[in-house]
N, C-alpha and C. Protein backbone atom coordinates (compact mmCIF):
# COMPACT_ATOMS: atom_id res chain seq x y z
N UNK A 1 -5.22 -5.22 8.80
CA UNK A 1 -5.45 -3.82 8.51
C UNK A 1 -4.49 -3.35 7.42
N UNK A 2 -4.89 -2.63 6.43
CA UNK A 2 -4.08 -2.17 5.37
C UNK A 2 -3.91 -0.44 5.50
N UNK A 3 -2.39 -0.16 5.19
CA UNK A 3 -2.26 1.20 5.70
C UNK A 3 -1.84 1.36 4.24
N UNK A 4 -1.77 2.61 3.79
CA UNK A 4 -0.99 3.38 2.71
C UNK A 4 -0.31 4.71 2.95
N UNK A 5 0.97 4.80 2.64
CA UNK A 5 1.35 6.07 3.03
C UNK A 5 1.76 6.68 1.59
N UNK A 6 1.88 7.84 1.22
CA UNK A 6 2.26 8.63 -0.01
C UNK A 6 3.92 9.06 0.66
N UNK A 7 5.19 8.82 0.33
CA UNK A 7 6.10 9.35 0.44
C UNK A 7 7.03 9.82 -0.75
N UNK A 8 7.98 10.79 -0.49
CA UNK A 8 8.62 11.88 -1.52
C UNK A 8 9.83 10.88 -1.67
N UNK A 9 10.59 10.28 -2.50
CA UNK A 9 12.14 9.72 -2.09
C UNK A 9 13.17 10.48 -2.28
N UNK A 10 13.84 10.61 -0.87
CA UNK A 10 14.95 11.34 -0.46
C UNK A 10 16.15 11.27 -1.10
N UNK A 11 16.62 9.92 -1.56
CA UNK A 11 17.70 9.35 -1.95
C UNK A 11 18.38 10.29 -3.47
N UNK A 12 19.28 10.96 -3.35
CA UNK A 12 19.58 11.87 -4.45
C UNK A 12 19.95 11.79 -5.96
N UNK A 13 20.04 9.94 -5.79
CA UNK A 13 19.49 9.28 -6.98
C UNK A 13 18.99 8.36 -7.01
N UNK A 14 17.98 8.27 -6.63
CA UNK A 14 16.66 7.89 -6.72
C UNK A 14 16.68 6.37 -5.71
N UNK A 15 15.67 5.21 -6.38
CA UNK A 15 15.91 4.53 -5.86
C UNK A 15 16.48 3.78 -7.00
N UNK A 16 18.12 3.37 -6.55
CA UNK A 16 19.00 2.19 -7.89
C UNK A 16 19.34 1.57 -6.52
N UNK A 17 20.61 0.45 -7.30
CA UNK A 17 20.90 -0.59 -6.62
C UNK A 17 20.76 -0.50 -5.12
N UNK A 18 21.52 0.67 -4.90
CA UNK A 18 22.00 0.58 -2.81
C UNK A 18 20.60 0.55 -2.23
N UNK A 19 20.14 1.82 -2.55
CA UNK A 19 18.87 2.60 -1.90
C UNK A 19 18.04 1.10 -2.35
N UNK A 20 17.55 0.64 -3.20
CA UNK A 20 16.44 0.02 -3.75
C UNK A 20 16.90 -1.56 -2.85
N UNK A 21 17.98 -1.66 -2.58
CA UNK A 21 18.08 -3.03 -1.70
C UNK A 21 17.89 -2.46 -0.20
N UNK A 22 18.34 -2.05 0.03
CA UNK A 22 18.11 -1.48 1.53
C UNK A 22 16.40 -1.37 1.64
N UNK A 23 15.48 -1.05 0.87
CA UNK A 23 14.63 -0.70 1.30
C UNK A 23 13.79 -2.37 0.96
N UNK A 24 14.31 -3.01 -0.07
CA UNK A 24 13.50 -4.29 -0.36
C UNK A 24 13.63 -5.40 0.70
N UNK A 25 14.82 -5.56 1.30
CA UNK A 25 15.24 -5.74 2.57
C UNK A 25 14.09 -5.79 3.77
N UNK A 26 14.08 -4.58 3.57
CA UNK A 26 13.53 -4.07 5.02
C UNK A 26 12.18 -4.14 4.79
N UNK A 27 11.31 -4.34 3.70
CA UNK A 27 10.05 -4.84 3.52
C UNK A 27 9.95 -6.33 3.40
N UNK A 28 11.17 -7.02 3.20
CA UNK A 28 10.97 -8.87 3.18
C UNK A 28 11.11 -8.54 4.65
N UNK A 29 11.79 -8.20 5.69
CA UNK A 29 11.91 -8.54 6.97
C UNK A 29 10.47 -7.91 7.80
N UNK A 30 9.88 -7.45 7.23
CA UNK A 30 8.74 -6.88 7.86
C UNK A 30 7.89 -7.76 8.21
N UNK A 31 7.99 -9.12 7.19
CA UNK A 31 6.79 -10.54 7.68
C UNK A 31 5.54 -10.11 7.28
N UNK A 32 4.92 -8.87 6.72
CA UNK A 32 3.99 -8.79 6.11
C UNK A 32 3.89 -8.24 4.43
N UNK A 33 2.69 -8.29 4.12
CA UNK A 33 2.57 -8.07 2.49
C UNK A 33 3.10 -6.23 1.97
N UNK A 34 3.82 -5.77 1.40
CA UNK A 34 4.33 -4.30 1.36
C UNK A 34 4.35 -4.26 -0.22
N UNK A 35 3.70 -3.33 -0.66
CA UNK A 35 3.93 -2.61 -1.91
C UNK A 35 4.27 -1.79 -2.51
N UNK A 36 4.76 -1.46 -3.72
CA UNK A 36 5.09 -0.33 -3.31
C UNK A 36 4.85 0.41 -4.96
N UNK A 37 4.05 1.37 -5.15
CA UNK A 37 3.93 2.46 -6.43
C UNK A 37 4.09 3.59 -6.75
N UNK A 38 4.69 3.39 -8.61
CA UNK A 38 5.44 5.22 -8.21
C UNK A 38 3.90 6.22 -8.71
N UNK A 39 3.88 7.31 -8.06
CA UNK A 39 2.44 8.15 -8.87
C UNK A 39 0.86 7.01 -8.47
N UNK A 40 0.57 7.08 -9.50
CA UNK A 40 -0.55 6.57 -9.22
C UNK A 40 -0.30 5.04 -9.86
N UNK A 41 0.60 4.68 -10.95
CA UNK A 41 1.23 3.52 -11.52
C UNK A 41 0.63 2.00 -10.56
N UNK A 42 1.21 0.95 -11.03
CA UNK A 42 0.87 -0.24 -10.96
C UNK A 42 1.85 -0.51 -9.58
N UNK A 43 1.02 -1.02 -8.46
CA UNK A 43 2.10 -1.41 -7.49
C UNK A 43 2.86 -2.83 -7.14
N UNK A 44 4.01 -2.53 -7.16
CA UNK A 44 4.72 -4.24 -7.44
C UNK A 44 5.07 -4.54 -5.44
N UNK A 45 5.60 -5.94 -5.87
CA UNK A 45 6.23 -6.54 -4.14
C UNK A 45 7.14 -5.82 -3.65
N UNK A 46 7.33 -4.96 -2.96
CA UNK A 46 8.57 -4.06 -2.50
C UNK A 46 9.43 -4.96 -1.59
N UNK A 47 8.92 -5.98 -1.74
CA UNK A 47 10.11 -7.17 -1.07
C UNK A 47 10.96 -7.65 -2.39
N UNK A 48 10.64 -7.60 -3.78
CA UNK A 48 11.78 -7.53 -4.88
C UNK A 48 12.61 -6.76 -4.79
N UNK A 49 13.47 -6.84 -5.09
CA UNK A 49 14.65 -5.86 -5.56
C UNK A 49 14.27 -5.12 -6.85
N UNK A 50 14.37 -6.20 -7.80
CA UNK A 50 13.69 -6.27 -9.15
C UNK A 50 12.65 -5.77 -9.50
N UNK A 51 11.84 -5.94 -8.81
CA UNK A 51 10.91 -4.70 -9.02
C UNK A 51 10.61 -3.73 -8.55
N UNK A 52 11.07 -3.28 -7.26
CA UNK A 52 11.50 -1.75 -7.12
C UNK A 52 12.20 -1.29 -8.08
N UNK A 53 13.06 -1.40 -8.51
CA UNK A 53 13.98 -0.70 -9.46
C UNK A 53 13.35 -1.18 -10.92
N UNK A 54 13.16 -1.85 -11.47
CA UNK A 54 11.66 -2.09 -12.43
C UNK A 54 11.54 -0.04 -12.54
N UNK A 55 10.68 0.01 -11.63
CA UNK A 55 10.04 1.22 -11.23
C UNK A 55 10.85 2.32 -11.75
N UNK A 56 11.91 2.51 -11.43
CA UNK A 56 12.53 3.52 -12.46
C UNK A 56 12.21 4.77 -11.49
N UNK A 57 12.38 4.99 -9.92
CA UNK A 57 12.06 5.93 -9.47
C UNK A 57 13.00 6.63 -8.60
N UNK A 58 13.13 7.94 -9.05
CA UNK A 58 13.95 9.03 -9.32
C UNK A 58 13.64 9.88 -8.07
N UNK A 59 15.00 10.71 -7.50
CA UNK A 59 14.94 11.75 -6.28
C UNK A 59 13.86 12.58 -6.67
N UNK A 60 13.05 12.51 -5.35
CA UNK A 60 11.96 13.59 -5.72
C UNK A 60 10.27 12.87 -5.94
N UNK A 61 10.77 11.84 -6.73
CA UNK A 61 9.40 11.15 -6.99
C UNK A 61 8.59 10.63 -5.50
N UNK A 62 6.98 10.61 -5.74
CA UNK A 62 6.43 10.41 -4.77
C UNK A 62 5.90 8.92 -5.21
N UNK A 63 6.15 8.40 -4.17
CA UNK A 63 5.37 6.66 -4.49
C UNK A 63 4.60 6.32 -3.17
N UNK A 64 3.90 5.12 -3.13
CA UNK A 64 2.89 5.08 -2.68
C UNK A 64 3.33 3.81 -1.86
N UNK A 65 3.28 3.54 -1.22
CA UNK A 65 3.35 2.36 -0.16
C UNK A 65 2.52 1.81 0.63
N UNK A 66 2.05 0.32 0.60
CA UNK A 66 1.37 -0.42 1.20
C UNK A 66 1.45 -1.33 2.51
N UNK A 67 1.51 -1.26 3.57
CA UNK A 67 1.55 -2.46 4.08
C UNK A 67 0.05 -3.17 4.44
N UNK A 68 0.20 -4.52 4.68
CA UNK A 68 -0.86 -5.24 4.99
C UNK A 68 -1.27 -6.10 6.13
N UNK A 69 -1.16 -5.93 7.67
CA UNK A 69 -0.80 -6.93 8.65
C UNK A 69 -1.30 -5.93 10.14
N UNK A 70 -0.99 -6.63 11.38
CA UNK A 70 -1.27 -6.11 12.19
C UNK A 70 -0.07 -4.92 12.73
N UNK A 71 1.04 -4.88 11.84
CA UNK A 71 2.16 -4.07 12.39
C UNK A 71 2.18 -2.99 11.20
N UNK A 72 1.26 -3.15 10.52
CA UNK A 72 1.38 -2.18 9.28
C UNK A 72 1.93 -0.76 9.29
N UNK A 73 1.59 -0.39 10.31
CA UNK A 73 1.55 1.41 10.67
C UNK A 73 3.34 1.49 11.13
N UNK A 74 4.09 0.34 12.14
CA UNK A 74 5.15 0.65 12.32
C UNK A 74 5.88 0.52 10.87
N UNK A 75 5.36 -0.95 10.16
CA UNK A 75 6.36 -1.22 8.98
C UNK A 75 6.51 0.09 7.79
N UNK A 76 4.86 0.90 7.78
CA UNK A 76 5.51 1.93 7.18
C UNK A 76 6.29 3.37 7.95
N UNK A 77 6.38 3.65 9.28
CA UNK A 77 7.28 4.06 9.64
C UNK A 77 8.66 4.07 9.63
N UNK A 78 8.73 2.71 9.16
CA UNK A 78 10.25 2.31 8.84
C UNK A 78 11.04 2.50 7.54
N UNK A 79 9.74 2.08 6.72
CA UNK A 79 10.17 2.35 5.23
C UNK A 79 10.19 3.60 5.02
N UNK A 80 9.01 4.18 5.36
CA UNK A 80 9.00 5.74 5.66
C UNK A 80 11.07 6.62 5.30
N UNK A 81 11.06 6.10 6.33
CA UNK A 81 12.26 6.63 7.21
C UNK A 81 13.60 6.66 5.91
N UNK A 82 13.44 5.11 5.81
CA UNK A 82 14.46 4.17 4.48
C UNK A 82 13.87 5.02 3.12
N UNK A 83 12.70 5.68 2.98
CA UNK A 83 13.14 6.03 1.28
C UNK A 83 12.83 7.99 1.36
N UNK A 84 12.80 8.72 2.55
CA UNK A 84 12.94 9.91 2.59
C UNK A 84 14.80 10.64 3.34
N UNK A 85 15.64 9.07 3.69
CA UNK A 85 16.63 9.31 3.76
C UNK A 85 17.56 9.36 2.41
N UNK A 86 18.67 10.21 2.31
CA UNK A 86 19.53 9.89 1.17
C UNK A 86 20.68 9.11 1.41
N UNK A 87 20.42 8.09 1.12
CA UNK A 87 21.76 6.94 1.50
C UNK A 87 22.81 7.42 0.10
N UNK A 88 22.68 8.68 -0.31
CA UNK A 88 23.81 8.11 -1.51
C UNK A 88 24.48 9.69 -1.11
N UNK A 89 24.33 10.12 0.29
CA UNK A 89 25.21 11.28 0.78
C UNK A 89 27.10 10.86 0.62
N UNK A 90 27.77 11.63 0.09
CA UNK A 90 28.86 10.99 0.62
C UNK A 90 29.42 9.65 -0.30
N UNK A 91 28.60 9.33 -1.17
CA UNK A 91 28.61 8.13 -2.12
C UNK A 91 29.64 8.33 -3.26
């Protein structure tokens, strides 16, 4: 089953190194296929690092997220969570 969610990113600068590994992370550990696009743009492996940040996407921007598997709906709950938080509070 393939889910897509539209989310805003929280992170107060955007997604760079910290934010953009934390979340590539957590889509390689998911065990299924996750994508991820900014706007309507081209969607890359959100299990890269490299190409999340490729992406060039900035607090505020809305991107688009894919998962592909039978856990799809939790894995984007999770990511969910990972790119409407601001990990760079306090940074």
């Amino acid at each position: 089953m393939t889910v897509s969610r539209t989310v805003r990113v929280g992170s107060s600068h955007g997604l760079h190194a910290r934010p953009a590994k934390l979340f590539a992370q957590a889509a390689k550990d998911a065990g299924i296929p996750v994508t991820i696009a900014k706007d309507s743009g081209k969607a890359v492996n959100a299990a890269s690092i490299l190409s999340v940040i490729s992406l060039g996407i900035d607090f505020g921007d809305h991107v688009v997220i894919t998962a592909d598997g039978d856990s799809a709906e939790q894995v984007l709950d999770s990511l969910t969570e990972l790119l409407t938080t601001d990990h760079d509070e306090g940074a």
